[in-house]
PDB file of N, CA and C in Angstrom:
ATOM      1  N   UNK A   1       8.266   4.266  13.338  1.00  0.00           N
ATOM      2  CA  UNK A   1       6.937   4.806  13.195  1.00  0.00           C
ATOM      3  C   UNK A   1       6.244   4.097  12.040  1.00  0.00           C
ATOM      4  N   UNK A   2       5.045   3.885  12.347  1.00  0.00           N
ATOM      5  CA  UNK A   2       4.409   3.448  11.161  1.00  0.00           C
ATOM      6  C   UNK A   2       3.249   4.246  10.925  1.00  0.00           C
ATOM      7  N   UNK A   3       2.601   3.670   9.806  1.00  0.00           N
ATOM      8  CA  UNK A   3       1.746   4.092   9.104  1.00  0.00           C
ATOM      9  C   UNK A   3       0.321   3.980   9.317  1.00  0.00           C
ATOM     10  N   UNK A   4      -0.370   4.653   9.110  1.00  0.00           N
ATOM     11  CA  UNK A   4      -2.171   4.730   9.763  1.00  0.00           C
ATOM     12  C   UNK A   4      -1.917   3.049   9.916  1.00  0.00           C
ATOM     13  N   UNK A   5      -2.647   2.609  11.205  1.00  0.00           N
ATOM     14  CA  UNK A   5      -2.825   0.888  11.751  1.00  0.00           C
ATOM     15  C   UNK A   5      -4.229   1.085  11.242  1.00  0.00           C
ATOM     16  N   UNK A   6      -4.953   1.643  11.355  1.00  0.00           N
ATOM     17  CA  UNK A   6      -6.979   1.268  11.172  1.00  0.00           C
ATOM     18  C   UNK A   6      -6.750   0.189  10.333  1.00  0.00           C
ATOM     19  N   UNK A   7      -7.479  -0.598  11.165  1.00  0.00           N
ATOM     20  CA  UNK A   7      -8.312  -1.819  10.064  1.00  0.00           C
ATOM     21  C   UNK A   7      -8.499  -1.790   9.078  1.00  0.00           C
ATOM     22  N   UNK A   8      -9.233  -1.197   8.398  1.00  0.00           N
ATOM     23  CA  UNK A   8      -9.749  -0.568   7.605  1.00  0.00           C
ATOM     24  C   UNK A   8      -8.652  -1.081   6.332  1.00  0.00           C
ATOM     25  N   UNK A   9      -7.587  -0.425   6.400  1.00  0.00           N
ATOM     26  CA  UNK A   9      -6.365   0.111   5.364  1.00  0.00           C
ATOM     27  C   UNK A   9      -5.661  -1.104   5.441  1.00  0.00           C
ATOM     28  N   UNK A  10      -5.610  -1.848   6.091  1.00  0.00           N
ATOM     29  CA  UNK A  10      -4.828  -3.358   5.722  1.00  0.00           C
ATOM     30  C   UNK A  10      -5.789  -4.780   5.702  1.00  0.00           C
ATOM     31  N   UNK A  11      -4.697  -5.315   5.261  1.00  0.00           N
ATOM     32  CA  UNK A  11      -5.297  -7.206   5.248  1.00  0.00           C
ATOM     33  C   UNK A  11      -5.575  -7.488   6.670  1.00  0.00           C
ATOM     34  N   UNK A  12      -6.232  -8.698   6.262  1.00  0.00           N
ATOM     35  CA  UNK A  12      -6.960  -9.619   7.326  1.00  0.00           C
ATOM     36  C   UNK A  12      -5.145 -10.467   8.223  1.00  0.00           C
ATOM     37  N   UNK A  13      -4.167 -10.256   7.503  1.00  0.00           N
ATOM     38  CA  UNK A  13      -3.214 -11.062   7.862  1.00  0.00           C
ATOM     39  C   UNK A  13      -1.982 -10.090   8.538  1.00  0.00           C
ATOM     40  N   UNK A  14      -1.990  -8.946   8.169  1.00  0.00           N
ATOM     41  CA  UNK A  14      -1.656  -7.287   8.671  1.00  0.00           C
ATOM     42  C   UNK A  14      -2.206  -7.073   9.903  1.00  0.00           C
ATOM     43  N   UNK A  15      -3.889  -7.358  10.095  1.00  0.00           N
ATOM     44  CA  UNK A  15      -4.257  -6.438  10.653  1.00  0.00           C
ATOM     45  C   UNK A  15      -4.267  -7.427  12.206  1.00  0.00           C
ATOM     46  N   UNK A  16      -3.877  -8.935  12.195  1.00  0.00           N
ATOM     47  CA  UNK A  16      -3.669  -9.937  13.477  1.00  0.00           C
ATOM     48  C   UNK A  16      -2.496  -9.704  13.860  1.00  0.00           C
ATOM     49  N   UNK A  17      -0.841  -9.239  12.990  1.00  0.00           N
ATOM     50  CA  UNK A  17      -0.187  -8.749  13.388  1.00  0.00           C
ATOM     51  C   UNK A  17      -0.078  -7.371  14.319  1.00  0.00           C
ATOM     52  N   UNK A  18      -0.645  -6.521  14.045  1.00  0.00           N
ATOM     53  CA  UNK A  18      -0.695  -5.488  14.298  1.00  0.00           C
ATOM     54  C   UNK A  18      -1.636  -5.730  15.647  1.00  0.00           C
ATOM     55  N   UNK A  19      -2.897  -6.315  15.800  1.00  0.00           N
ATOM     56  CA  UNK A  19      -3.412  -6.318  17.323  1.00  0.00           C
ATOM     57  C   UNK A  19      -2.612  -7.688  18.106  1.00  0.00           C
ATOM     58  N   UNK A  20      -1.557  -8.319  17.594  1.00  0.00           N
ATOM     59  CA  UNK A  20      -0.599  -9.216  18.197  1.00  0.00           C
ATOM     60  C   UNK A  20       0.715  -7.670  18.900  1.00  0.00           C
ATOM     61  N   UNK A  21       0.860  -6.682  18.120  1.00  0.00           N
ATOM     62  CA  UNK A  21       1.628  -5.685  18.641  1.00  0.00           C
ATOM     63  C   UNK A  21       1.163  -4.793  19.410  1.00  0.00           C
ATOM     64  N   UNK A  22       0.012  -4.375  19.321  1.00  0.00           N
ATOM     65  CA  UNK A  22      -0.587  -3.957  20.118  1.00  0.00           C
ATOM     66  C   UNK A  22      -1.055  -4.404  21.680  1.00  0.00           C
ATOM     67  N   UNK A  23      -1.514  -5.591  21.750  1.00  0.00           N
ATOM     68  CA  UNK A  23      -1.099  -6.388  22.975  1.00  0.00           C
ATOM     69  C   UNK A  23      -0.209  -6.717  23.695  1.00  0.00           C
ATOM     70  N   UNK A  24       1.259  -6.607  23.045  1.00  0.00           N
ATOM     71  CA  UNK A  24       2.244  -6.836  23.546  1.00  0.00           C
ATOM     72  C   UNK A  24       2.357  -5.608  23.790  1.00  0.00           C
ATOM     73  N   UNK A  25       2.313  -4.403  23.057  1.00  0.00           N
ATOM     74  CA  UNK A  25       2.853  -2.807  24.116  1.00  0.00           C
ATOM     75  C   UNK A  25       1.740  -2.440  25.178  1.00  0.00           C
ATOM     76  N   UNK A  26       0.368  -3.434  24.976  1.00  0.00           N
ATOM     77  CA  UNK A  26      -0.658  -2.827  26.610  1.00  0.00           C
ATOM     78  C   UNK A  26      -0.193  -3.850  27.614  1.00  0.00           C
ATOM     79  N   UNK A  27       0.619  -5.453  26.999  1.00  0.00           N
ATOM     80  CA  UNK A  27       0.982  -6.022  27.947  1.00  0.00           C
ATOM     81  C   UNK A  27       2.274  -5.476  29.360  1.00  0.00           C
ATOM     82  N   UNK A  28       3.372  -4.886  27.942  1.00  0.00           N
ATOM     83  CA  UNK A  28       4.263  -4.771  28.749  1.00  0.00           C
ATOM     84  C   UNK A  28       4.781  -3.084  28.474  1.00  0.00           C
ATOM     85  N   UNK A  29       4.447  -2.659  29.239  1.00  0.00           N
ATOM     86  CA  UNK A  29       4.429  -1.531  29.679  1.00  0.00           C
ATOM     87  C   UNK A  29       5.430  -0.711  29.206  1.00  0.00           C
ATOM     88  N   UNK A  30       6.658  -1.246  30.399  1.00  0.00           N
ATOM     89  CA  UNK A  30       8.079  -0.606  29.896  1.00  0.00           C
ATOM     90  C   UNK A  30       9.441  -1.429  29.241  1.00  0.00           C
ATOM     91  N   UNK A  31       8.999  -2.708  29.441  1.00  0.00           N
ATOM     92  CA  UNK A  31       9.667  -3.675  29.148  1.00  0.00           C
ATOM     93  C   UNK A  31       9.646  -3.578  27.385  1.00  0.00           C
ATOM     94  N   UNK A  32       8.290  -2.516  26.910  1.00  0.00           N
ATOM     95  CA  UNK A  32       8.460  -2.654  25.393  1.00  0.00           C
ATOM     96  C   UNK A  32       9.845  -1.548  24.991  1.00  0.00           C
ATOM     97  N   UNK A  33      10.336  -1.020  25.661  1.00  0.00           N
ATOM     98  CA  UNK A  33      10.902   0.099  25.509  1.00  0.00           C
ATOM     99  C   UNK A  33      12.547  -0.406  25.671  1.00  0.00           C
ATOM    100  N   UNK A  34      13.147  -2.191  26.098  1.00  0.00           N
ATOM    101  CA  UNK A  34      13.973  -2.478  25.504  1.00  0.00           C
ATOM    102  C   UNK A  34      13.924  -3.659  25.095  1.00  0.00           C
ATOM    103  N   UNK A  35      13.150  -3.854  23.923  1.00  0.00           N
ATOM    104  CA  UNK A  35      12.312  -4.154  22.642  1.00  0.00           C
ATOM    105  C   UNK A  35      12.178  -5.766  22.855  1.00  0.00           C
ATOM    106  N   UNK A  36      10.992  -6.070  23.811  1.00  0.00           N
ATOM    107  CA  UNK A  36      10.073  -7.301  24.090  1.00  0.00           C
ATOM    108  C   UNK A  36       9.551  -7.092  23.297  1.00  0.00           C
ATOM    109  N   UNK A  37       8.825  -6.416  22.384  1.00  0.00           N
ATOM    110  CA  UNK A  37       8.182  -6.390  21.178  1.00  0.00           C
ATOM    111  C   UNK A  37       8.567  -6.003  19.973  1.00  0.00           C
ATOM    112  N   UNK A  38       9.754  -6.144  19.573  1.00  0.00           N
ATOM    113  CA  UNK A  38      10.637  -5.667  18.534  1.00  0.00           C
ATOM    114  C   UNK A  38       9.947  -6.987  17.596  1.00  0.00           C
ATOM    115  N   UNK A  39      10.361  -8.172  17.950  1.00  0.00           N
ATOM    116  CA  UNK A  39      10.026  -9.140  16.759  1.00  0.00           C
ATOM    117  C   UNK A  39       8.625  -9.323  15.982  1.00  0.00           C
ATOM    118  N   UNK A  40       7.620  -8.647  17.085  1.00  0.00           N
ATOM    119  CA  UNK A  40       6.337  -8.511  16.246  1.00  0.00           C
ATOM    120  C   UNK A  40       6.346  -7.316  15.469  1.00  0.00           C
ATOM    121  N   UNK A  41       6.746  -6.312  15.984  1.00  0.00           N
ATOM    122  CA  UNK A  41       7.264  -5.357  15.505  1.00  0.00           C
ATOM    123  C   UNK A  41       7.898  -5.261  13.605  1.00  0.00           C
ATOM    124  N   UNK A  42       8.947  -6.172  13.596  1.00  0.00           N
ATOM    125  CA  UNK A  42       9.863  -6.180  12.518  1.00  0.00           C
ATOM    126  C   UNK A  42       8.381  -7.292  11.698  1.00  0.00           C
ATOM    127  N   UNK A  43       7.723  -7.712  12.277  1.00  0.00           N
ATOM    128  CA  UNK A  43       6.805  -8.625  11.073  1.00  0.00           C
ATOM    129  C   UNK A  43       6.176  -7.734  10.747  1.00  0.00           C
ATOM    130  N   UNK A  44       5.075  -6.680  11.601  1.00  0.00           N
ATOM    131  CA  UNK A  44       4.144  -5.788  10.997  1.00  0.00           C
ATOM    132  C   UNK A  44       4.908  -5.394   9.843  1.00  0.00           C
ATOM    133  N   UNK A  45       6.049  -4.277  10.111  1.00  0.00           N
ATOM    134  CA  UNK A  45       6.858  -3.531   9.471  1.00  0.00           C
ATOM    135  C   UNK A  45       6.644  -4.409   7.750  1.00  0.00           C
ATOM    136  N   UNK A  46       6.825  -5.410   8.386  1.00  0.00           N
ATOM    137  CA  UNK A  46       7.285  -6.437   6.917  1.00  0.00           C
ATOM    138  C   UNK A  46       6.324  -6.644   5.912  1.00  0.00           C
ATOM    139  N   UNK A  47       4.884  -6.447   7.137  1.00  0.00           N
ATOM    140  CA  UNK A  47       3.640  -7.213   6.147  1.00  0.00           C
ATOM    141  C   UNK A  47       3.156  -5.612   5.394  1.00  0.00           C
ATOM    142  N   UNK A  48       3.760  -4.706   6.239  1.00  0.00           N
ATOM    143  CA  UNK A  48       3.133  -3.675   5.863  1.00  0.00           C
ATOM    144  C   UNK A  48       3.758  -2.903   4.785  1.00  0.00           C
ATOM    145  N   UNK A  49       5.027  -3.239   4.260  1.00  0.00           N
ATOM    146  CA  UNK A  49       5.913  -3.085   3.522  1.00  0.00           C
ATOM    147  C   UNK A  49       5.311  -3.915   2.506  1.00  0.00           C
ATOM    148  N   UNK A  50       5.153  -5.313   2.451  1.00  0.00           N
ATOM    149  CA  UNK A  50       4.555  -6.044   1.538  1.00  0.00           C
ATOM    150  C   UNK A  50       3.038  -5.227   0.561  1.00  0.00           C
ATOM    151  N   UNK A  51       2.527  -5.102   1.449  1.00  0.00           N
ATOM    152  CA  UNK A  51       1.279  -4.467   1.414  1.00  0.00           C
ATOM    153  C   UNK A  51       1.525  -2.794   0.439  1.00  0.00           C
ATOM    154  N   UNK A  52       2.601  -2.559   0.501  1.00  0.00           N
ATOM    155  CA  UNK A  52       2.708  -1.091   0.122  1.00  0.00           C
ATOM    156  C   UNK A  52       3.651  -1.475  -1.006  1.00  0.00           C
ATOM    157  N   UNK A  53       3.538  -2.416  -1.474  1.00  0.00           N
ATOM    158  CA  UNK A  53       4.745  -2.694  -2.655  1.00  0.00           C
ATOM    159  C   UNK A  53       4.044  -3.322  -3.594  1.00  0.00           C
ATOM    160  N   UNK A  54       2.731  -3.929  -2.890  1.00  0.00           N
ATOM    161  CA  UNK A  54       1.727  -4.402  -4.134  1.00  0.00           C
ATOM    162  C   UNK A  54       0.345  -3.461  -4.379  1.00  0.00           C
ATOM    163  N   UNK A  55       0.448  -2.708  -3.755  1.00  0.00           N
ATOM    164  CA  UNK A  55      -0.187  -1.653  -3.823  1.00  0.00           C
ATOM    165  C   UNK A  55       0.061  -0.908  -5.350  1.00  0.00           C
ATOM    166  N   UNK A  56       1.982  -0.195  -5.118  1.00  0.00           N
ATOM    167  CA  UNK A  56       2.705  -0.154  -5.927  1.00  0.00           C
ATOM    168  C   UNK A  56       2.409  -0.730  -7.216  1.00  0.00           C
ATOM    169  N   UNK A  57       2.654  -1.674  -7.106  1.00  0.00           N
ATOM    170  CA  UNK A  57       2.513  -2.328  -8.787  1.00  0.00           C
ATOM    171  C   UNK A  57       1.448  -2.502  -8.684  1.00  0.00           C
ATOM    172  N   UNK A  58      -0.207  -2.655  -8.375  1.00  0.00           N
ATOM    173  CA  UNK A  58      -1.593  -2.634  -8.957  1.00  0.00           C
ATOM    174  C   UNK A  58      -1.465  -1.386 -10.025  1.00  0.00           C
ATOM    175  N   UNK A  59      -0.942  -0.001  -8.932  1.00  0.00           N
ATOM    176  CA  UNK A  59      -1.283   1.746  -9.580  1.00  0.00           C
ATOM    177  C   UNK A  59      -0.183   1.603 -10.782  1.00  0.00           C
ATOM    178  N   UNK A  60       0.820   1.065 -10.805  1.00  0.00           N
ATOM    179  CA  UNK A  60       1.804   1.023 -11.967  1.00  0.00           C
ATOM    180  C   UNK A  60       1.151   0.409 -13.179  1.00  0.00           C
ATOM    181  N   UNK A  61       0.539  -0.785 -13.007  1.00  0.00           N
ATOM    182  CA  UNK A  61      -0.292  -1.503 -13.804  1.00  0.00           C
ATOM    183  C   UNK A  61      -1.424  -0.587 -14.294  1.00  0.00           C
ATOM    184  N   UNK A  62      -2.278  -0.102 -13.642  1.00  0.00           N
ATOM    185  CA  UNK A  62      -3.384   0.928 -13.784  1.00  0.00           C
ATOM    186  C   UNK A  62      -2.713   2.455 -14.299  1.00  0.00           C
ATOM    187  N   UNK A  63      -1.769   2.960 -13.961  1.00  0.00           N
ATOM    188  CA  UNK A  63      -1.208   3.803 -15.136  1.00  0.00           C
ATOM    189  C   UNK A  63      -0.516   3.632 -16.126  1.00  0.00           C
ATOM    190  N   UNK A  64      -0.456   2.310 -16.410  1.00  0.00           N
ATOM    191  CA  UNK A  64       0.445   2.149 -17.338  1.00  0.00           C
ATOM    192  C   UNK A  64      -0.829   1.813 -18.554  1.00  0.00           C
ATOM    193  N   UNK A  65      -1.932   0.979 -18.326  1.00  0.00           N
ATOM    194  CA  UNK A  65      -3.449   0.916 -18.777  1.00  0.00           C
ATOM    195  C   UNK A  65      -3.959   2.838 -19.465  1.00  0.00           C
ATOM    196  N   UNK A  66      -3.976   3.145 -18.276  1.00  0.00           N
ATOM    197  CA  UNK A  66      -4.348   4.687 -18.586  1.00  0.00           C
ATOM    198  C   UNK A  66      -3.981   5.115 -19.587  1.00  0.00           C
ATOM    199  N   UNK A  67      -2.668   5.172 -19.481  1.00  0.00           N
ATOM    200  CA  UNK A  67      -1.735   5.598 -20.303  1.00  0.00           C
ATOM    201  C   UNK A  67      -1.907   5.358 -22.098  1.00  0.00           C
ATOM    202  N   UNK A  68      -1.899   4.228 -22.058  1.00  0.00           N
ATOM    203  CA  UNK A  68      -2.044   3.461 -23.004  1.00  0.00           C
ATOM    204  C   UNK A  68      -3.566   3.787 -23.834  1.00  0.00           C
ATOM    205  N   UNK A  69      -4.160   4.328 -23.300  1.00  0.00           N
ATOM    206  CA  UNK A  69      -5.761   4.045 -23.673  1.00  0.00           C
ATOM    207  C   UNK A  69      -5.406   5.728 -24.412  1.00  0.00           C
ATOM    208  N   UNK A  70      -4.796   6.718 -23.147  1.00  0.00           N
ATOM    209  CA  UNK A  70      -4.577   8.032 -23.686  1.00  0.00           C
ATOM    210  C   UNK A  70      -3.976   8.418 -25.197  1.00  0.00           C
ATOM    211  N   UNK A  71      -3.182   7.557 -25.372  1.00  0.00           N
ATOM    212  CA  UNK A  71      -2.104   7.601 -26.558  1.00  0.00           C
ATOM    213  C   UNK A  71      -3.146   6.724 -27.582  1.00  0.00           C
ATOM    214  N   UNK A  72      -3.851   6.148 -27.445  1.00  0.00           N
ATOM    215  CA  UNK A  72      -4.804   5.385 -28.625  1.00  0.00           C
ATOM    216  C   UNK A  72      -5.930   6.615 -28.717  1.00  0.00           C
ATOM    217  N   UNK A  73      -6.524   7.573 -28.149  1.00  0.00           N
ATOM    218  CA  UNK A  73      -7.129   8.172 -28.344  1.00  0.00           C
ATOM    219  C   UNK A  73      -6.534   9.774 -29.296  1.00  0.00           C
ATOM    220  N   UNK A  74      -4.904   9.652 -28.514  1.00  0.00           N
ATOM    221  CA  UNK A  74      -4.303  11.041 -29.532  1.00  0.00           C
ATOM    222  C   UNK A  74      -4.029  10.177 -30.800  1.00  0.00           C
ATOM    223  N   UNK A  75      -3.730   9.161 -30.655  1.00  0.00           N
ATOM    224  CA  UNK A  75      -3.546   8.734 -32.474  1.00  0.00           C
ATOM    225  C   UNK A  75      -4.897   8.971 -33.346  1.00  0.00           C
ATOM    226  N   UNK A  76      -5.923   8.485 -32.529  1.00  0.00           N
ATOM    227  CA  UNK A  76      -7.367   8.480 -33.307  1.00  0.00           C
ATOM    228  C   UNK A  76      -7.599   9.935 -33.526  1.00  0.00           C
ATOM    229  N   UNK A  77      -7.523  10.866 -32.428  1.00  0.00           N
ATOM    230  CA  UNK A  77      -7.425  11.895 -33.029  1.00  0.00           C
ATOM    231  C   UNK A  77      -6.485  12.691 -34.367  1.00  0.00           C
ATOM    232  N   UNK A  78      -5.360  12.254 -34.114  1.00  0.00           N
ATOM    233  CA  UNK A  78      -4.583  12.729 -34.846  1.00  0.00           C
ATOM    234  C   UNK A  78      -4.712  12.147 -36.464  1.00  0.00           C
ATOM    235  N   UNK A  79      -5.076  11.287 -36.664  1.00  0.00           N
ATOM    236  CA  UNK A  79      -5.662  10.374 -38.278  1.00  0.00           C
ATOM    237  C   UNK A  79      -7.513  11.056 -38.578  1.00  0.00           C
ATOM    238  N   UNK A  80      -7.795  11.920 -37.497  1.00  0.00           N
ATOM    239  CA  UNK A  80      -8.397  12.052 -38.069  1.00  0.00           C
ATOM    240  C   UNK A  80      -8.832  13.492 -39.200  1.00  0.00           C
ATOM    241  N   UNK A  81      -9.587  14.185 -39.990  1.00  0.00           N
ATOM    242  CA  UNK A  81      -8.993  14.472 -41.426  1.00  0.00           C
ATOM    243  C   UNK A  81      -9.313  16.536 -40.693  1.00  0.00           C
ATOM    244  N   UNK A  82      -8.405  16.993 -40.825  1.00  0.00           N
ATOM    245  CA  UNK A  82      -8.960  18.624 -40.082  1.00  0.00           C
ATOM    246  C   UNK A  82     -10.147  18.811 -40.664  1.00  0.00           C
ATOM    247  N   UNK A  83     -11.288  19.674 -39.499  1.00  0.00           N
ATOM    248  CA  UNK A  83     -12.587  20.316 -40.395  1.00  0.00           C
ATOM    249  C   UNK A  83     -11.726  21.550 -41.157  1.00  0.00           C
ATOM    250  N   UNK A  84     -12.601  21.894 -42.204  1.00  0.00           N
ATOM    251  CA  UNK A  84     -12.499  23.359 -43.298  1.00  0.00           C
ATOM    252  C   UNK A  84     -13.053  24.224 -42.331  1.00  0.00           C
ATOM    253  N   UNK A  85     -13.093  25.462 -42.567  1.00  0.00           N
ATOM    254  CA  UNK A  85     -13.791  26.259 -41.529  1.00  0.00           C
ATOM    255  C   UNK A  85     -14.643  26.888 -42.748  1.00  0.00           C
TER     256      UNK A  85
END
């Protein structure tokens, strides 16, 4: 099983795989069912795996940024001098 196909959500290089698999299961009917389309199959899988692993490390990168910005703001807070009431 895979994961939402829409256009939309993948690459330009994902998304020729994926209507290369798709053609092959409107081509062959039942013949996909002992796996004439396994090998396009195992590429989507692959590109789409790719795709979800650099995904991965962009948001790792971007929370790790976050992060970082958070902890410079509790230090600034924290140096700075209590009000008197």
């Amino acid at each position: 099983m895979h994961s939402d196909l829409s256009a939309h959500l993948h690459t330009p290089e994902c998304n020729q795989l994926i209507d290369l698999l798709k053609n092959c299961h409107e081509e062959n009917k039942f013949a996909k069912f002992i796996g004439v389309c396994n090998t396009i199959d195992q590429q989507v899988v692959n590109c789409l795996r790719g795709e979800r692993r650099e995904r991965s490390r962009v948001n790792r990168q971007q929370a790790a940024e976050k992060q970082r910005r958070v902890q410079e703001r509790m230090k600034q807070f924290d140096q700075q001098e209590p009000k008197s009431n």
